[in-house]
C-alpha atoms as a PDB file:
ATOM      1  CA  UNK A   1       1.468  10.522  10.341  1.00  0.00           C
ATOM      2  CA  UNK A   2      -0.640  12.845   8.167  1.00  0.00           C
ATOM      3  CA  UNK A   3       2.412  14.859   7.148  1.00  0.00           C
ATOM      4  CA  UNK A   4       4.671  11.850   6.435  1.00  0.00           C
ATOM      5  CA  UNK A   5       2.176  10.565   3.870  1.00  0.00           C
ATOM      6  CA  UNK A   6       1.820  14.054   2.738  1.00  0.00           C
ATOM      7  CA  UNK A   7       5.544  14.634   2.020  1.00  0.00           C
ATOM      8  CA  UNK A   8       5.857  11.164   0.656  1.00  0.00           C
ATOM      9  CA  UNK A   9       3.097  12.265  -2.175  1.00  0.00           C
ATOM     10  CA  UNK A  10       5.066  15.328  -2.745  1.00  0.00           C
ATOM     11  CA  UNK A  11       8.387  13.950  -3.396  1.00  0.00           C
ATOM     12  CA  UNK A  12       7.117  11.339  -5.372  1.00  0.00           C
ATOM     13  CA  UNK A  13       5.866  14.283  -7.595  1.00  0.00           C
ATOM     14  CA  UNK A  14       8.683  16.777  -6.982  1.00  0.00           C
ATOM     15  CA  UNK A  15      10.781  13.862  -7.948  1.00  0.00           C
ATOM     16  CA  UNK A  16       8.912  13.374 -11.087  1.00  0.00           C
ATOM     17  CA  UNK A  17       8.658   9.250  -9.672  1.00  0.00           C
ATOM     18  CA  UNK A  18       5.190   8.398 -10.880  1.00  0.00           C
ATOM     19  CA  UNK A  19       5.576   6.620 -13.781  1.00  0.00           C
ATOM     20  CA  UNK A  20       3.091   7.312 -16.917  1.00  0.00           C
ATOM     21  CA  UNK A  21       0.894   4.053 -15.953  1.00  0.00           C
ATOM     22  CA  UNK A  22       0.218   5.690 -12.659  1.00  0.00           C
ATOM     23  CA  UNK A  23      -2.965   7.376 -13.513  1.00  0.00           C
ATOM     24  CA  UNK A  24      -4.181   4.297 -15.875  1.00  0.00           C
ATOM     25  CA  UNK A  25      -7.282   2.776 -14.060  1.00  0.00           C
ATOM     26  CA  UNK A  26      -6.519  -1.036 -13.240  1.00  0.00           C
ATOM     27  CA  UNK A  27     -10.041  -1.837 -14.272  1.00  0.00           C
ATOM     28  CA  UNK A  28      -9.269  -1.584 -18.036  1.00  0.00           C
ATOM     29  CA  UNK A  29      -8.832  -6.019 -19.349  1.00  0.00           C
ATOM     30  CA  UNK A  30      -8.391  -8.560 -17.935  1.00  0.00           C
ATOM     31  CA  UNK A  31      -6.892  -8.459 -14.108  1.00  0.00           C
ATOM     32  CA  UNK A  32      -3.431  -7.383 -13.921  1.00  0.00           C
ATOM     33  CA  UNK A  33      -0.247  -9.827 -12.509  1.00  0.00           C
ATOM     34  CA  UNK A  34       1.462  -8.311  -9.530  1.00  0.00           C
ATOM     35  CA  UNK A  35       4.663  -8.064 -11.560  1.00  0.00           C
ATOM     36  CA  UNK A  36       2.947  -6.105 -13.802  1.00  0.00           C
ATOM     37  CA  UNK A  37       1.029  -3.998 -10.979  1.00  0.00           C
ATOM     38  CA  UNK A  38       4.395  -3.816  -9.334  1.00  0.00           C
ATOM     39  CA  UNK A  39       6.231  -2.411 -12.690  1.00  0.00           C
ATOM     40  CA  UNK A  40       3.542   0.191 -13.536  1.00  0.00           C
ATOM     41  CA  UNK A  41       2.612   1.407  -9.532  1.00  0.00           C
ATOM     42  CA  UNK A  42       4.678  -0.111  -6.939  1.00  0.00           C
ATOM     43  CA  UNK A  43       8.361   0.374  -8.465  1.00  0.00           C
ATOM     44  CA  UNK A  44       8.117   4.456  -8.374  1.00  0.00           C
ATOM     45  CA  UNK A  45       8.660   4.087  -4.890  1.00  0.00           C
ATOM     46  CA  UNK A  46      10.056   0.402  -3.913  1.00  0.00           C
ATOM     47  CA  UNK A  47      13.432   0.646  -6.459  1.00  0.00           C
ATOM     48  CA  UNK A  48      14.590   4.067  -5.514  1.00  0.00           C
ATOM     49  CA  UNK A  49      13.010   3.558  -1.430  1.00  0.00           C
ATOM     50  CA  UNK A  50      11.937   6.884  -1.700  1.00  0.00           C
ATOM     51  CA  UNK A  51      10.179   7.689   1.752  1.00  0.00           C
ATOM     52  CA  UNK A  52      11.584   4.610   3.418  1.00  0.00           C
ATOM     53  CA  UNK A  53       9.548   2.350   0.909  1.00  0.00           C
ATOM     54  CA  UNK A  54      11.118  -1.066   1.609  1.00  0.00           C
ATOM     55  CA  UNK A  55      13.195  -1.940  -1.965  1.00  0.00           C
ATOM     56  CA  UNK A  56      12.457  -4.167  -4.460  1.00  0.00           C
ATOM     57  CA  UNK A  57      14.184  -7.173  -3.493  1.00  0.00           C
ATOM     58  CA  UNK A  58      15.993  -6.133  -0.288  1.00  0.00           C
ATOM     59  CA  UNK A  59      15.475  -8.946   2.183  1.00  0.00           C
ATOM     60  CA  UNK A  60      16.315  -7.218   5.278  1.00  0.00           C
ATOM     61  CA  UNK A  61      13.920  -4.364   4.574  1.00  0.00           C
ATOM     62  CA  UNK A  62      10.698  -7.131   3.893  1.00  0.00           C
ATOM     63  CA  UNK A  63      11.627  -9.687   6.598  1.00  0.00           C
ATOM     64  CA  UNK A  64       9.672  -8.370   8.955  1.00  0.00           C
ATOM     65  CA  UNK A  65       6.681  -7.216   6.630  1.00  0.00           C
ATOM     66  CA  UNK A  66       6.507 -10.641   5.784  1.00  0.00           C
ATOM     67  CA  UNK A  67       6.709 -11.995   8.973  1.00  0.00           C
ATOM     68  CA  UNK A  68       3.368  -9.836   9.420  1.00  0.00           C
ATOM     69  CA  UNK A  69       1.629 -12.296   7.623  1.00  0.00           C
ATOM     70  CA  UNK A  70      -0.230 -11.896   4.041  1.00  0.00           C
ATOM     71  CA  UNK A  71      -3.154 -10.441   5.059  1.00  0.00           C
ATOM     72  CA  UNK A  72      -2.391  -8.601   7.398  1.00  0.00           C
ATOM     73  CA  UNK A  73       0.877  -6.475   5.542  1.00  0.00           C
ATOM     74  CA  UNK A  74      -1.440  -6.144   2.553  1.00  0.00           C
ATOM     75  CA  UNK A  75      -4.636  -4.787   4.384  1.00  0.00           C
ATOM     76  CA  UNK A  76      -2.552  -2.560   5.980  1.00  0.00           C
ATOM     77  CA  UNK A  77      -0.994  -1.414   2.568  1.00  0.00           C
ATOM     78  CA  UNK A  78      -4.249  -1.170   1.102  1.00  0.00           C
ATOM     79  CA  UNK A  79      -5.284   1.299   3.803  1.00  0.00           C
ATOM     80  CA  UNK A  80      -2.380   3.327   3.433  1.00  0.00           C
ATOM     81  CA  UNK A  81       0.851   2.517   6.103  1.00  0.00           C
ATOM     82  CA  UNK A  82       3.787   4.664   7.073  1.00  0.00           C
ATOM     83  CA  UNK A  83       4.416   6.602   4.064  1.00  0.00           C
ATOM     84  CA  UNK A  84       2.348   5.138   1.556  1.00  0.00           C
ATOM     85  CA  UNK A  85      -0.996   6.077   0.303  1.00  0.00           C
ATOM     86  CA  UNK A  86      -3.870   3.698  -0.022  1.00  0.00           C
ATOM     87  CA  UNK A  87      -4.290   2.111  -2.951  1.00  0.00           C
ATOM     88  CA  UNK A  88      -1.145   2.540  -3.755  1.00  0.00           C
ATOM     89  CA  UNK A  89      -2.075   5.898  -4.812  1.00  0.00           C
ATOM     90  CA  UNK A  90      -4.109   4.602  -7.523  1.00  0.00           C
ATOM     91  CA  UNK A  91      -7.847   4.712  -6.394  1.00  0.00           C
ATOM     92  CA  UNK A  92      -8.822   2.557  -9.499  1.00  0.00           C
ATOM     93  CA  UNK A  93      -6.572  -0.296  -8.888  1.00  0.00           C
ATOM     94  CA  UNK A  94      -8.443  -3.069  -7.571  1.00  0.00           C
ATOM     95  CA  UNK A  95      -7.704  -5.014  -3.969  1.00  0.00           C
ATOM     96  CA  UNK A  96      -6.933  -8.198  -5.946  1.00  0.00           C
ATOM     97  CA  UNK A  97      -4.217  -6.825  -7.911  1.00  0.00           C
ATOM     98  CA  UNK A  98      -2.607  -5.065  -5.590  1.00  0.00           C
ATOM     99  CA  UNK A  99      -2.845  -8.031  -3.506  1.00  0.00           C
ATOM    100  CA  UNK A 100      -1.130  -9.820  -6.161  1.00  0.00           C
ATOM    101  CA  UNK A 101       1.511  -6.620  -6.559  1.00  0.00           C
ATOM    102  CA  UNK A 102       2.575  -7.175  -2.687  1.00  0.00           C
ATOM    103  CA  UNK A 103       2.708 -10.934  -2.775  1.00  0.00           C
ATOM    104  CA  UNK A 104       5.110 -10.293  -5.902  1.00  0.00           C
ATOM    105  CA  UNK A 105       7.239  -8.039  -3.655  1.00  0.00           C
ATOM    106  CA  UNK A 106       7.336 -10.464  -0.939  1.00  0.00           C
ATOM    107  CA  UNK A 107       8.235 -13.088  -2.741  1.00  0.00           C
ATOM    108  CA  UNK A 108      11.000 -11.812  -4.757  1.00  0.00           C
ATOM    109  CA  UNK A 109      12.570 -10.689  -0.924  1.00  0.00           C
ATOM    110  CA  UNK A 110      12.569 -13.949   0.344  1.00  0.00           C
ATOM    111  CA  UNK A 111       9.001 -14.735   1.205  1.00  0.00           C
ATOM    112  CA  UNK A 112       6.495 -17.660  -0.003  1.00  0.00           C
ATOM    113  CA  UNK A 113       3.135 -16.729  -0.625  1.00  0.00           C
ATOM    114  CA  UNK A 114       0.520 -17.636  -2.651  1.00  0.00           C
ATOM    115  CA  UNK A 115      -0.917 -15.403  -5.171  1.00  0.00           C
ATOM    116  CA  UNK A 116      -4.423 -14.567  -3.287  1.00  0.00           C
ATOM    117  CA  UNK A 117      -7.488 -16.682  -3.525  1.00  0.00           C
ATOM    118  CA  UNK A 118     -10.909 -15.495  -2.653  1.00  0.00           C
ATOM    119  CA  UNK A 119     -10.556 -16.552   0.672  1.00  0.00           C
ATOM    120  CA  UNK A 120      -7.340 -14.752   1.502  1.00  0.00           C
ATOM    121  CA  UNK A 121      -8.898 -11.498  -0.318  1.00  0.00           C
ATOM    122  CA  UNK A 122     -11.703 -11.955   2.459  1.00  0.00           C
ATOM    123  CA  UNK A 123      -9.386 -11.844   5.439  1.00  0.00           C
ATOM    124  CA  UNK A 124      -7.002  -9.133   3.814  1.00  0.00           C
ATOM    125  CA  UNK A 125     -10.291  -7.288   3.192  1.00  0.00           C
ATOM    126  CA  UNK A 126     -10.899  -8.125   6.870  1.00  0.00           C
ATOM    127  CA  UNK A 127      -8.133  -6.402   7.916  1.00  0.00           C
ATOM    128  CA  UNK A 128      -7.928  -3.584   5.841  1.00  0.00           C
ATOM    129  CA  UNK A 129     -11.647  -2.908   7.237  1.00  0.00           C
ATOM    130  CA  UNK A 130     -10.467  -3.006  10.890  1.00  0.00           C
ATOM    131  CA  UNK A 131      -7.438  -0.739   9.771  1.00  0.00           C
ATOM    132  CA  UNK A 132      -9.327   1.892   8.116  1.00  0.00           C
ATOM    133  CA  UNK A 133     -11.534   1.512  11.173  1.00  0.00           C
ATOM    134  CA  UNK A 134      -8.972   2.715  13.967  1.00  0.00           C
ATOM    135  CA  UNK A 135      -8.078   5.190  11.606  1.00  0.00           C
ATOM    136  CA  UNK A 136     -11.575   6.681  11.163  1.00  0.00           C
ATOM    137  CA  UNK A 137     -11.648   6.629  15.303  1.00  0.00           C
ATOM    138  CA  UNK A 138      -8.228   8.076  15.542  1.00  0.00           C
ATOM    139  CA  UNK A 139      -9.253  10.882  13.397  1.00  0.00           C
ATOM    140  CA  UNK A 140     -12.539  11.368  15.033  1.00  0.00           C
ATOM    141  CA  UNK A 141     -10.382  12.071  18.278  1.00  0.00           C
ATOM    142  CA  UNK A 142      -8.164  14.226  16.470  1.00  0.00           C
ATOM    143  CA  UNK A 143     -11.453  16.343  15.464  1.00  0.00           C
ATOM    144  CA  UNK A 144     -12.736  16.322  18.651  1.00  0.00           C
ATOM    145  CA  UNK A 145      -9.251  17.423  20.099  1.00  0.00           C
ATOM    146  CA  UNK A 146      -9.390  20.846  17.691  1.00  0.00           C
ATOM    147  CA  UNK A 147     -13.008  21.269  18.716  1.00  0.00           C
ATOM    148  CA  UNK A 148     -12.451  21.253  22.122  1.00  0.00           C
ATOM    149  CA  UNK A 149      -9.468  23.591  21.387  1.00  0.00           C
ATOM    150  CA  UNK A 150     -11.803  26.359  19.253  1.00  0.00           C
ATOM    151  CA  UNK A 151     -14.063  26.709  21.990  1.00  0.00           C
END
């Protein structure tokens, strides 16, 4: 898992993918729209697919992220899934606008949802937390696997 996310950043870089707005903090204004979040972050990897990103308007690719639900596709984003690094890759972009950026996605594949209120940010935050918890325990295993391995 490690080294898919890994060789995801790399040929994003490689590639020369990341557009200029990729190392702009999201915290700069007023709150971004998830088209724009989408056009400055998300489209480096969701228009070409690069690393098996699901495309930018491809309905067979999102129909079953969306049948996921809301909170839980976008806490899992958040987190980092598959190939894609948290955030987005963009540690300054905030939860709301990237929730925003994959309701935009969704939506323009076929979905319905709303842009997020606070009480859908709570449960995507919610799940991102119980994510990013399995992952902390499945790395904790992984450490304790090499430690009993060094001994």
């Amino acid at each position: 898992m490690c080294n898919t996310r890994l060789n995801a950043l790399l040929a994003i870089a490689v590639l020369g993918l990341c557009p200029p707005a990729f190392a702009q903090t999201a915290g700069k204004g007023a709150a971004k729209s998830g088209e724009r979040v989408y056009t400055e972050i998300c489209a480096a990897c969701h228009v070409t697919g690069v690393a098996n990103a699901p495309k930018f308007r491809d309905r067979q690719a999102w129909t079953p992220l969306i049948a996921e639900g809301q909170q839980v596709l976008t806490g899992h984003a958040w987190v980092g899934v598959r190939a894609m690094p948290a955030m987005g890759g963009n540690p300054d972009l905030k939860l709301a606008e990237f929730a925003r950026a994959v309701a935009y996605m969704a939506n323009n594949a076929g979905g319905n949802w709303p842009d997020p209120d606070a009480a859908m940010l709570r449960k995507i935050a919610k799940e991102a937390e119980e994510r990013l918890e399995q992952q902390i325990r499945d790395a904790q295993k992984m450490k304790k696997e090499l430690h009993q391995m060094s001994r």
